[in-house]
Protein backbone atom coordinates (compact mmCIF):
# COMPACT_ATOMS: atom_id res chain seq x y z
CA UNK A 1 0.00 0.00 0.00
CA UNK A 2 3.05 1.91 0.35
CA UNK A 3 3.51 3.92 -2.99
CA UNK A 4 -0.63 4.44 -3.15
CA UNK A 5 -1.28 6.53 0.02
CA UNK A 6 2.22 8.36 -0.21
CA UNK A 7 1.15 9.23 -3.58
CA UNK A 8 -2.27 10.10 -3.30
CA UNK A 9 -1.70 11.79 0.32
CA UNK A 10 -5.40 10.12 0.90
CA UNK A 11 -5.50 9.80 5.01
CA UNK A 12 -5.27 13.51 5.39
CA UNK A 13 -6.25 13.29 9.12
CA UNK A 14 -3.72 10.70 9.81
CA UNK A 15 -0.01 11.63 10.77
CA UNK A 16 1.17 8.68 8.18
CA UNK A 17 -0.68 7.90 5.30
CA UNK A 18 0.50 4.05 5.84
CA UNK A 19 -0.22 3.81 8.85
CA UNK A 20 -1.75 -0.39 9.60
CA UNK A 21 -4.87 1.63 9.95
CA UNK A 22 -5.52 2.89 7.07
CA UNK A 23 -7.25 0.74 4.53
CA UNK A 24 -6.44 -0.11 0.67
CA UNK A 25 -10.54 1.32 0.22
CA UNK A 26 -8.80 5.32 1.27
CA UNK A 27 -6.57 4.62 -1.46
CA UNK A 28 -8.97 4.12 -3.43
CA UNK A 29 -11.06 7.66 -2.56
CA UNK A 30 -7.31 9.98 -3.34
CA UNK A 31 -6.86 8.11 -6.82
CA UNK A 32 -8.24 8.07 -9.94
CA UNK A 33 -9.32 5.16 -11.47
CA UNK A 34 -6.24 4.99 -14.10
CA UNK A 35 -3.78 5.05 -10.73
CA UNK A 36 -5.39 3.02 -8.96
CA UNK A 37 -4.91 -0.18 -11.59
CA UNK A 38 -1.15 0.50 -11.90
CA UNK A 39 -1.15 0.48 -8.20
CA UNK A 40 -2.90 -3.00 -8.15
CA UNK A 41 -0.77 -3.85 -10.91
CA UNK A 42 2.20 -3.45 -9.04
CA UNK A 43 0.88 -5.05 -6.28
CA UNK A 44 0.63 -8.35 -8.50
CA UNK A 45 3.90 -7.73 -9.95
CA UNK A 46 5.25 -8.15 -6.34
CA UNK A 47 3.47 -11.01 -5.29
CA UNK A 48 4.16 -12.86 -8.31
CA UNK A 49 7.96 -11.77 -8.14
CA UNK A 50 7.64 -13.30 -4.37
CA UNK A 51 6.13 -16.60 -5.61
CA UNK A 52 8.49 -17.20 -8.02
CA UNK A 53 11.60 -17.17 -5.81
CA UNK A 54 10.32 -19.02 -3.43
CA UNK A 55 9.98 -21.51 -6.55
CA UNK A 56 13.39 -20.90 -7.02
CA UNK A 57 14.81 -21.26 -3.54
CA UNK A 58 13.03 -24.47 -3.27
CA UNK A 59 14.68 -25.62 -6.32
CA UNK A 60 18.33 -24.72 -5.13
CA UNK A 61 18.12 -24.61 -1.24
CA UNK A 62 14.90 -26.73 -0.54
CA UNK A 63 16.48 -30.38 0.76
CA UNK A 64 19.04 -27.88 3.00
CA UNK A 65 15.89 -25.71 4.67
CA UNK A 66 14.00 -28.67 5.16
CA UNK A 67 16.87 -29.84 7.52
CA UNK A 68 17.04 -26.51 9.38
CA UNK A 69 13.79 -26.02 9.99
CA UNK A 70 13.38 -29.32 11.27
CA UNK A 71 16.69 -28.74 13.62
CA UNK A 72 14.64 -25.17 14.44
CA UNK A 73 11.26 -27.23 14.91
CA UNK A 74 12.77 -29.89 17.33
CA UNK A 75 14.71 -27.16 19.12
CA UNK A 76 11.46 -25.13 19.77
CA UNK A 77 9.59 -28.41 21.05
CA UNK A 78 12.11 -29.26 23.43
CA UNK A 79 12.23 -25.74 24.68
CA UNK A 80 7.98 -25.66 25.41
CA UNK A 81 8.37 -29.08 26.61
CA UNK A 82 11.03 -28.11 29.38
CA UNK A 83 8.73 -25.07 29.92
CA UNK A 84 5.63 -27.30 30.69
CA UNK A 85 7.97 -29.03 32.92
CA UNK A 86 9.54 -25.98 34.91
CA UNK A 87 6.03 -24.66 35.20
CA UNK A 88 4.62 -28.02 37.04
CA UNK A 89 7.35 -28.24 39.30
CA UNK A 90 6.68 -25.00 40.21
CA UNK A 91 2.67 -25.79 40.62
CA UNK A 92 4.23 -28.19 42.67
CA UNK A 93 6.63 -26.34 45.30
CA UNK A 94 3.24 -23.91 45.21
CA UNK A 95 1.19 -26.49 46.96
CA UNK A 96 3.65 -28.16 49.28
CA UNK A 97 4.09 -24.58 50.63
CA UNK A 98 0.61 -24.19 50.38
CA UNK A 99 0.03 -27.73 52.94
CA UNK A 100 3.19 -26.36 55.20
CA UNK A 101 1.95 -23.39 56.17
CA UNK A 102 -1.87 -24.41 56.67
């Protein structure tokens, strides 16, 4: 949305024009009709530049991120699982106190 609203200066009210707020539809009220399809245009142009190397990164580097993000995948389990852990051992030193001082 970048290049529309900094064109088109559109969110007049707002301090940025791209700020998360503001919509693609107050594009659409600063442009004409003309703009507005090369900005959509572009917009494809990016998205299908984006598709197509990831085609091509999964072509030359696919087998070799498949291994890292299964190293990064494991690693991440094993983190949440020691997490579960450290938080029912403390659940349980909570209660024990809980029965000594009663």
């Amino acid at each position: 949305m970048g290049e529309c609203c900094e064109e088109s200066k559109c969110c007049s009210g707002k301090e940025s024009c791209c700020e998360s707020s503001c919509s693609d539809s107050c594009c659409d009220e600063g442009m004409s009709k003309g703009k507005m399809m090369m900005h959509i245009a572009n917009e494809a142009w990016e998205e299908l530049m984006k598709e197509k190397m990831k085609a091509a990164l999964e072509k030359v580097k696919g087998a070799q991120m498949d291994k890292a993000a299964q190293v990064a995948v494991e690693a991440t389990m094993a983190y949440w699982a020691g997490k579960k852990r450290e938080e029912a051992s403390y659940s349980e030193y909570e209660d024990k106190l809980h029965k000594a001082m009663m």
